[in-house]
N, C-alpha and C. Protein backbone atom coordinates (compact mmCIF):
# COMPACT_ATOMS: atom_id res chain seq x y z
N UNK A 1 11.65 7.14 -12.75
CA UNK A 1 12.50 7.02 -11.58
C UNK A 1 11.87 7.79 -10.44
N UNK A 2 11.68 7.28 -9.19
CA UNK A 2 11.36 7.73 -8.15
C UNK A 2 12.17 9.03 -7.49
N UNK A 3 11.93 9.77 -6.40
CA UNK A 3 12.86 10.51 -5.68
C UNK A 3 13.26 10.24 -4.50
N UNK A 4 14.25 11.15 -3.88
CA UNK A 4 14.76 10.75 -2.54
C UNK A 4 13.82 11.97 -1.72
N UNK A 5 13.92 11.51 -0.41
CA UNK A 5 12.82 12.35 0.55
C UNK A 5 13.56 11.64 1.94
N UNK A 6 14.95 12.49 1.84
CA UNK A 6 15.76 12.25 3.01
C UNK A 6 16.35 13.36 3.81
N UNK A 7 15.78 13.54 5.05
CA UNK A 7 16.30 14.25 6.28
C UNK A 7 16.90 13.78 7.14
N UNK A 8 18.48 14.24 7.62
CA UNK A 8 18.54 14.16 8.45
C UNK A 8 19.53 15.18 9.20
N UNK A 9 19.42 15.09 10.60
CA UNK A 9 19.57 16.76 11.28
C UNK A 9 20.07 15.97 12.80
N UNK A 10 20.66 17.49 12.90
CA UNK A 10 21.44 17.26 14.80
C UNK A 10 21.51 18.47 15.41
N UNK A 11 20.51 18.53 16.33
CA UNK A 11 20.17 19.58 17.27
C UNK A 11 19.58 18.96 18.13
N UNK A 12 18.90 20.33 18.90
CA UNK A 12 19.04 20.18 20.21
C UNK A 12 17.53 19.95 20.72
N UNK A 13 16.77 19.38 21.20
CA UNK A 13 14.99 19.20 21.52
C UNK A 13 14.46 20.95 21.92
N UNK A 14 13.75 21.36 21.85
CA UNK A 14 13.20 22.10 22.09
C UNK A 14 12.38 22.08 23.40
N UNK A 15 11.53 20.79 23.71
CA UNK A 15 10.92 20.49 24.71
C UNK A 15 10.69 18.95 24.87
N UNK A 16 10.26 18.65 25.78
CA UNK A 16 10.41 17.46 26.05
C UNK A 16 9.34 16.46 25.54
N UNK A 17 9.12 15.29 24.48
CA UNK A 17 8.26 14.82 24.07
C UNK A 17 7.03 14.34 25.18
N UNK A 18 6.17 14.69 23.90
CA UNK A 18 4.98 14.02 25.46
C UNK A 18 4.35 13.09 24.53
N UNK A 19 3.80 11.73 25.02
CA UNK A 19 3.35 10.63 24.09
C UNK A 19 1.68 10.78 24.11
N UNK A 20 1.02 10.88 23.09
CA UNK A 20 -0.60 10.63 22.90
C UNK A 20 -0.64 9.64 22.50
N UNK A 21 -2.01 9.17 22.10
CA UNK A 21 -2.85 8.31 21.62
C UNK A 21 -4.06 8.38 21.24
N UNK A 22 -3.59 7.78 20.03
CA UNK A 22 -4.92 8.01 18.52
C UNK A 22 -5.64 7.09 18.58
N UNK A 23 -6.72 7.02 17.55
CA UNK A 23 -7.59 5.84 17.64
C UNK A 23 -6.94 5.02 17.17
N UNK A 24 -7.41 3.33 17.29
CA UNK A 24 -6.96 2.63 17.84
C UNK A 24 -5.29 2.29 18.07
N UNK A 25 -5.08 2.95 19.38
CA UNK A 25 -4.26 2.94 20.38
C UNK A 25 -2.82 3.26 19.58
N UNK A 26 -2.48 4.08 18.53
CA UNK A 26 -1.43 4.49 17.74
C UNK A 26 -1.38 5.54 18.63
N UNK A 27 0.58 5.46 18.97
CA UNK A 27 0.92 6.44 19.76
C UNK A 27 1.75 6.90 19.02
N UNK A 28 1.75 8.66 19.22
CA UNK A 28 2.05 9.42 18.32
C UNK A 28 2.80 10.49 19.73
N UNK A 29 4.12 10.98 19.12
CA UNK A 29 4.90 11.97 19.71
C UNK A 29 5.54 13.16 18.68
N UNK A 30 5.27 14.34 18.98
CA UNK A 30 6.25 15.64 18.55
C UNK A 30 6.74 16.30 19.18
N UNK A 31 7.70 17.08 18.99
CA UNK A 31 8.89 18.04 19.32
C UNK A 31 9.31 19.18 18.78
N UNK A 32 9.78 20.23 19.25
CA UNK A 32 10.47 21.02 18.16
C UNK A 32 11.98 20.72 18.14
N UNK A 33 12.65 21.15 16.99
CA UNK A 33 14.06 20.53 16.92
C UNK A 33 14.85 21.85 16.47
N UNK A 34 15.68 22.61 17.46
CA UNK A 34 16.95 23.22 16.58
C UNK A 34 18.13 22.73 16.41
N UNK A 35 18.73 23.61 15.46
CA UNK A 35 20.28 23.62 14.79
C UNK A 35 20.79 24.97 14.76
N UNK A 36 21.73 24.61 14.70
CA UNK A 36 22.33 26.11 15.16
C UNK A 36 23.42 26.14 14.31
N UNK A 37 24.04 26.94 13.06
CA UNK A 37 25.34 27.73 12.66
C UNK A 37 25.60 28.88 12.88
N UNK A 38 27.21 28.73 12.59
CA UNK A 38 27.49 30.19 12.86
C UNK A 38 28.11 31.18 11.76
N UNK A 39 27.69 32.11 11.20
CA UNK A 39 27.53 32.38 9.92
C UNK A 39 28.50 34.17 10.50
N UNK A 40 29.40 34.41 9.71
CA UNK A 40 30.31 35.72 9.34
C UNK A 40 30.11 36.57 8.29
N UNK A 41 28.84 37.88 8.77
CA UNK A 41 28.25 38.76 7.32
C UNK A 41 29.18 40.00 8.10
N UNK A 42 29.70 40.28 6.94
CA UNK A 42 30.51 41.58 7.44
C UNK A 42 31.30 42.03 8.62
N UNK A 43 32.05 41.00 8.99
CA UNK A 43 32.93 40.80 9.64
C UNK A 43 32.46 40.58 10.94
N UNK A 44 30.97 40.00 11.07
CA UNK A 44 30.61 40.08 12.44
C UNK A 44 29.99 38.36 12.52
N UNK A 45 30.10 38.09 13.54
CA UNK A 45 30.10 36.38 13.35
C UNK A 45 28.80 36.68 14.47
N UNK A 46 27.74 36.00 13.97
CA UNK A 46 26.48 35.21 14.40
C UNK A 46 25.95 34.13 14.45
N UNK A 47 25.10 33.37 15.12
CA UNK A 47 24.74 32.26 15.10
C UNK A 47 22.96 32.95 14.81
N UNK A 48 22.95 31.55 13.62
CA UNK A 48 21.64 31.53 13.14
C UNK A 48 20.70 30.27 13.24
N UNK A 49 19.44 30.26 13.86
CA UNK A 49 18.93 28.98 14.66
C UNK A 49 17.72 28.67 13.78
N UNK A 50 17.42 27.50 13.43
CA UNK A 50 16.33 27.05 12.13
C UNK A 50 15.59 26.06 13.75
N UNK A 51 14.37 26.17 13.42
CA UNK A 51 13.76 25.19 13.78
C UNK A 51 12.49 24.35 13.71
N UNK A 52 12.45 23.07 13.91
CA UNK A 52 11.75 22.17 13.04
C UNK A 52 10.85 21.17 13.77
N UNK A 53 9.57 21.11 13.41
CA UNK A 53 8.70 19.93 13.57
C UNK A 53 9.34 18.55 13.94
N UNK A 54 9.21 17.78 14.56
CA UNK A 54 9.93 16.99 14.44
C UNK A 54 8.40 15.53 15.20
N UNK A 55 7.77 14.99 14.03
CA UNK A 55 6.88 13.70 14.58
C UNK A 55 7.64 12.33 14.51
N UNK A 56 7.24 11.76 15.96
CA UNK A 56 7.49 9.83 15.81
C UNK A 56 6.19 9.10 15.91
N UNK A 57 6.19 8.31 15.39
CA UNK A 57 4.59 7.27 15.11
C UNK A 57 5.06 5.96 16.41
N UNK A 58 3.79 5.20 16.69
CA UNK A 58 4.17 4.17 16.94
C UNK A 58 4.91 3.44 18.18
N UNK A 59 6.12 2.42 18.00
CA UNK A 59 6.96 2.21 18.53
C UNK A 59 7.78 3.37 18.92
N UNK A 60 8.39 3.74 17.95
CA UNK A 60 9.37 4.86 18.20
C UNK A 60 9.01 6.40 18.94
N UNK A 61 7.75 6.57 18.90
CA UNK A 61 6.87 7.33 19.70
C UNK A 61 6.98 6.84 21.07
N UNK A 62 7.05 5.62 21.51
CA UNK A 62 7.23 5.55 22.93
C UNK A 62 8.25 5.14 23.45
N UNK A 63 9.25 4.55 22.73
CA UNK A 63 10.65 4.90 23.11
C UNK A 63 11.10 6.64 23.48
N UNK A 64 10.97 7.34 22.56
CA UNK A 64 10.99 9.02 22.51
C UNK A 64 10.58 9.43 23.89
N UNK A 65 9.11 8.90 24.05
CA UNK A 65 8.62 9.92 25.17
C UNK A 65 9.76 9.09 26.66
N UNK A 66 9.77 7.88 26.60
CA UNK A 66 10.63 7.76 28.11
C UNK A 66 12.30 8.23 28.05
N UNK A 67 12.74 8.25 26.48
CA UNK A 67 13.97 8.70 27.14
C UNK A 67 14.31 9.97 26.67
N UNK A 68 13.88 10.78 25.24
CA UNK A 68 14.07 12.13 25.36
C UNK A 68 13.74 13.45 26.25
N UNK A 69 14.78 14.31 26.36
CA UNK A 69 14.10 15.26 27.27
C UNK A 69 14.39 16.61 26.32
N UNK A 70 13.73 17.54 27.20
CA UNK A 70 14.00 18.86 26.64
C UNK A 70 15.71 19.38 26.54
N UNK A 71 16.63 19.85 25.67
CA UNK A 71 17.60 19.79 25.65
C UNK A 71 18.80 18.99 25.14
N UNK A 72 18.66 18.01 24.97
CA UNK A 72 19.50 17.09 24.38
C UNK A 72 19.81 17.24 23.48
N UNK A 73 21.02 16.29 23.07
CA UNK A 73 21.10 16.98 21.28
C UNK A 73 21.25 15.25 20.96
N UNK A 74 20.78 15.45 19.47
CA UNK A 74 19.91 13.93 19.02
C UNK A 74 20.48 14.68 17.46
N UNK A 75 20.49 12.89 16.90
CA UNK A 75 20.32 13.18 16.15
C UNK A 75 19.42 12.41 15.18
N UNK A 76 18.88 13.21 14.50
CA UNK A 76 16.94 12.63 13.49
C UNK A 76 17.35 12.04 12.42
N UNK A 77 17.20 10.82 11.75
CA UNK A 77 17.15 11.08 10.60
C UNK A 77 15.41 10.05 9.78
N UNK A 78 14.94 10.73 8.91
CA UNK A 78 13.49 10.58 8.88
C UNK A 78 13.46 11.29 7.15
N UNK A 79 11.55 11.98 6.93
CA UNK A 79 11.30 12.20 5.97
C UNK A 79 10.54 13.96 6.32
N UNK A 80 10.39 14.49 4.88
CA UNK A 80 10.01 15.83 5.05
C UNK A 80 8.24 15.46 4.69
N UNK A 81 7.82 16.31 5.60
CA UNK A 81 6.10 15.89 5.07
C UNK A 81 5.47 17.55 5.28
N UNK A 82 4.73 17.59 4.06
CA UNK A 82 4.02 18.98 4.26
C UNK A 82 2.25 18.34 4.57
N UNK A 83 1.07 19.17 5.73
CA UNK A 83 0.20 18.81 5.35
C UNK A 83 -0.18 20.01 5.54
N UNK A 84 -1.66 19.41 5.53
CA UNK A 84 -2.95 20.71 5.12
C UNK A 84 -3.98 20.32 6.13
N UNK A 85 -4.69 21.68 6.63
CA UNK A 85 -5.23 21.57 7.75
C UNK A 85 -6.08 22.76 7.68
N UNK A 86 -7.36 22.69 8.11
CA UNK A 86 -8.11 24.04 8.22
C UNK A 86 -8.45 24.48 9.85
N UNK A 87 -8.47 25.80 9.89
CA UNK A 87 -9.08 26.32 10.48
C UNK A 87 -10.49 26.62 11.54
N UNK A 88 -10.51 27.42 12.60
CA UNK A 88 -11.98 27.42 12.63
C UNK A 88 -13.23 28.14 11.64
N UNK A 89 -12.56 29.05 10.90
CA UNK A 89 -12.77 29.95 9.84
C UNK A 89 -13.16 29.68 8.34
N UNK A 90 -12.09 28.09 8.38
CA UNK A 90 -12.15 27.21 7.20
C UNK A 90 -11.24 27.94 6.23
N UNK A 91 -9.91 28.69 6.88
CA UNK A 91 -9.09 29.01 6.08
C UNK A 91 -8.02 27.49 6.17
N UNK A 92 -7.06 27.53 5.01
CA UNK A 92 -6.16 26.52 5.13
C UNK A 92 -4.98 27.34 5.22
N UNK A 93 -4.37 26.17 5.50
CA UNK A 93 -3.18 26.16 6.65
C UNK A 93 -1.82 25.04 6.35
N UNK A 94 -1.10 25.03 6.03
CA UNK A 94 -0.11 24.05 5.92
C UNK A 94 1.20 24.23 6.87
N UNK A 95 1.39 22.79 7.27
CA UNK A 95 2.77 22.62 8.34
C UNK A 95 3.87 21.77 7.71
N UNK A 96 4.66 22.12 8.04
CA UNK A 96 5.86 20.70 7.18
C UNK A 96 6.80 20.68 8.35
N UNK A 97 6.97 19.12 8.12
CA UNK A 97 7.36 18.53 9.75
C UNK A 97 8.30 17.49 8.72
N UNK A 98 8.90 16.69 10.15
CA UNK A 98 10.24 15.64 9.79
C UNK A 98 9.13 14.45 10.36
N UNK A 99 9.17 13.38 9.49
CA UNK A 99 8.57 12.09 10.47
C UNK A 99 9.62 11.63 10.40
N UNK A 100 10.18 11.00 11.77
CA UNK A 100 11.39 10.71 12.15
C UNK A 100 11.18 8.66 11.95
N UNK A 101 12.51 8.68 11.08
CA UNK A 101 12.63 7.39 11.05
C UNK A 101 13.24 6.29 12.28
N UNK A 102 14.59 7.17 12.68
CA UNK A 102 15.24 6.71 13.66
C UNK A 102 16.16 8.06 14.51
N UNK A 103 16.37 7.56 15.46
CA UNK A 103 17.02 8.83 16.23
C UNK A 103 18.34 8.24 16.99
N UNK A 104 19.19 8.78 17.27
CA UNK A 104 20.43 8.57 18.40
C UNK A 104 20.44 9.70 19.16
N UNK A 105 20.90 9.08 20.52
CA UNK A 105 21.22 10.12 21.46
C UNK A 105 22.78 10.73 21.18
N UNK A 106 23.31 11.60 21.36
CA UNK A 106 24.49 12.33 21.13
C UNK A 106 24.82 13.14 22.21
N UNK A 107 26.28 13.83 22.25
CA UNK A 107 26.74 14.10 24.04
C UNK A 107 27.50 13.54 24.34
N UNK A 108 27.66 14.02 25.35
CA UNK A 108 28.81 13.27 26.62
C UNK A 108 27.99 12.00 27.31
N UNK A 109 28.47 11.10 27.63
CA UNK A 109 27.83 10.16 28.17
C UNK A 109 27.25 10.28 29.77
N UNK A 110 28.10 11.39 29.94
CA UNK A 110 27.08 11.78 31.42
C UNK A 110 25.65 12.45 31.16
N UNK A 111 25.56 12.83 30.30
CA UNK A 111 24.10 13.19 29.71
C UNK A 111 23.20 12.14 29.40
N UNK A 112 23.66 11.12 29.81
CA UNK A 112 22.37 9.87 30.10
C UNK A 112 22.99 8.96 30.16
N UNK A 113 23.26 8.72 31.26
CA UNK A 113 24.34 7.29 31.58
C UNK A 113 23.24 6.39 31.85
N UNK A 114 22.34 6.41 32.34
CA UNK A 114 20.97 5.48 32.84
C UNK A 114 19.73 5.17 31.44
N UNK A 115 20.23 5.64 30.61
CA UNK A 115 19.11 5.70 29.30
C UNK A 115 19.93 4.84 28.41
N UNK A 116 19.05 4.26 27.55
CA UNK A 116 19.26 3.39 26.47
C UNK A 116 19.65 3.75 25.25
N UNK A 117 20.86 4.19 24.35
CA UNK A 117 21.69 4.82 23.86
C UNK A 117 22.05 4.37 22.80
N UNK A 118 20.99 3.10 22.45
CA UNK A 118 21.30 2.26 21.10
C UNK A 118 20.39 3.55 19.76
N UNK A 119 20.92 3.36 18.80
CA UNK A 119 19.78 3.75 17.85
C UNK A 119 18.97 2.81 17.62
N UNK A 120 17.61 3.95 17.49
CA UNK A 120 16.35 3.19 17.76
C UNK A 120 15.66 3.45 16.11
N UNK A 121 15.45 2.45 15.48
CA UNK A 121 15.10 2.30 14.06
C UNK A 121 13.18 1.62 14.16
N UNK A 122 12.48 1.92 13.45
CA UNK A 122 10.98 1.28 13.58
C UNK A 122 10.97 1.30 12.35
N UNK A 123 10.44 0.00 11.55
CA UNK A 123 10.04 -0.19 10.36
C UNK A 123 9.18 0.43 10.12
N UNK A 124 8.25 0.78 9.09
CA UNK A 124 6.89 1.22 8.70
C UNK A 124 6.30 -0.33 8.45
């Protein structure tokens, strides 16, 4: 039997996607993504903030870059991916990121009355 390798999360952008391009012409976008709870240790109430990689491939990579901005709150839902990466040193290095399957915008609707507000799904 196979496993599940399901994320999904609702916070807020970190910064505003910016779209590249890979060889042949695969456009690729990342972000950082928080969440925020609020957690009561000893009678004192805090908020505690996680935050996360967040890559789109593709189609959904350039939907992202025209209508996400820094700030918004979205919500991801996608897969967990760890990779491996070296150094200039040739030490290794590992990152673990969300590749985002599909996303919705979330909010008040004055927070993007002019943007396209459907969820946006891309096959693999």
């Amino acid at each position: 039997m196979s496993g599940i390798n399901k994320v999904m999360l609702i916070g807020h952008l970190g910064k505003t996607p910016e779209l590249r391009t890979l060889e042949d012409e695969i456009a690729v976008t990342s972000f950082p993504l928080a969440t925020s709870e609020m957690i009561t240790k000893s009678g004192i109430r805090s908020e505690i903030t996680e935050w996360y990689n967040v890559v789109m491939w593709r189609g959904l990579a350039e939907v992202a870059s025209r209508i996400l901005q820094k700030g918004q709150l979205v919500y991801i839902e996608g897969k967990l991916t760890t990779r491996k990466f070296s150094d200039k040193e040739g030490h290794a290095h590992y990152i673990t990121e969300i590749i985002a399957e599909k996303f919705t915008l979330l909010g008040r609707k004055s927070d993007f009355e002019n943007i396209d507000t459907e969820p946006h799904i891309i096959a693999p």
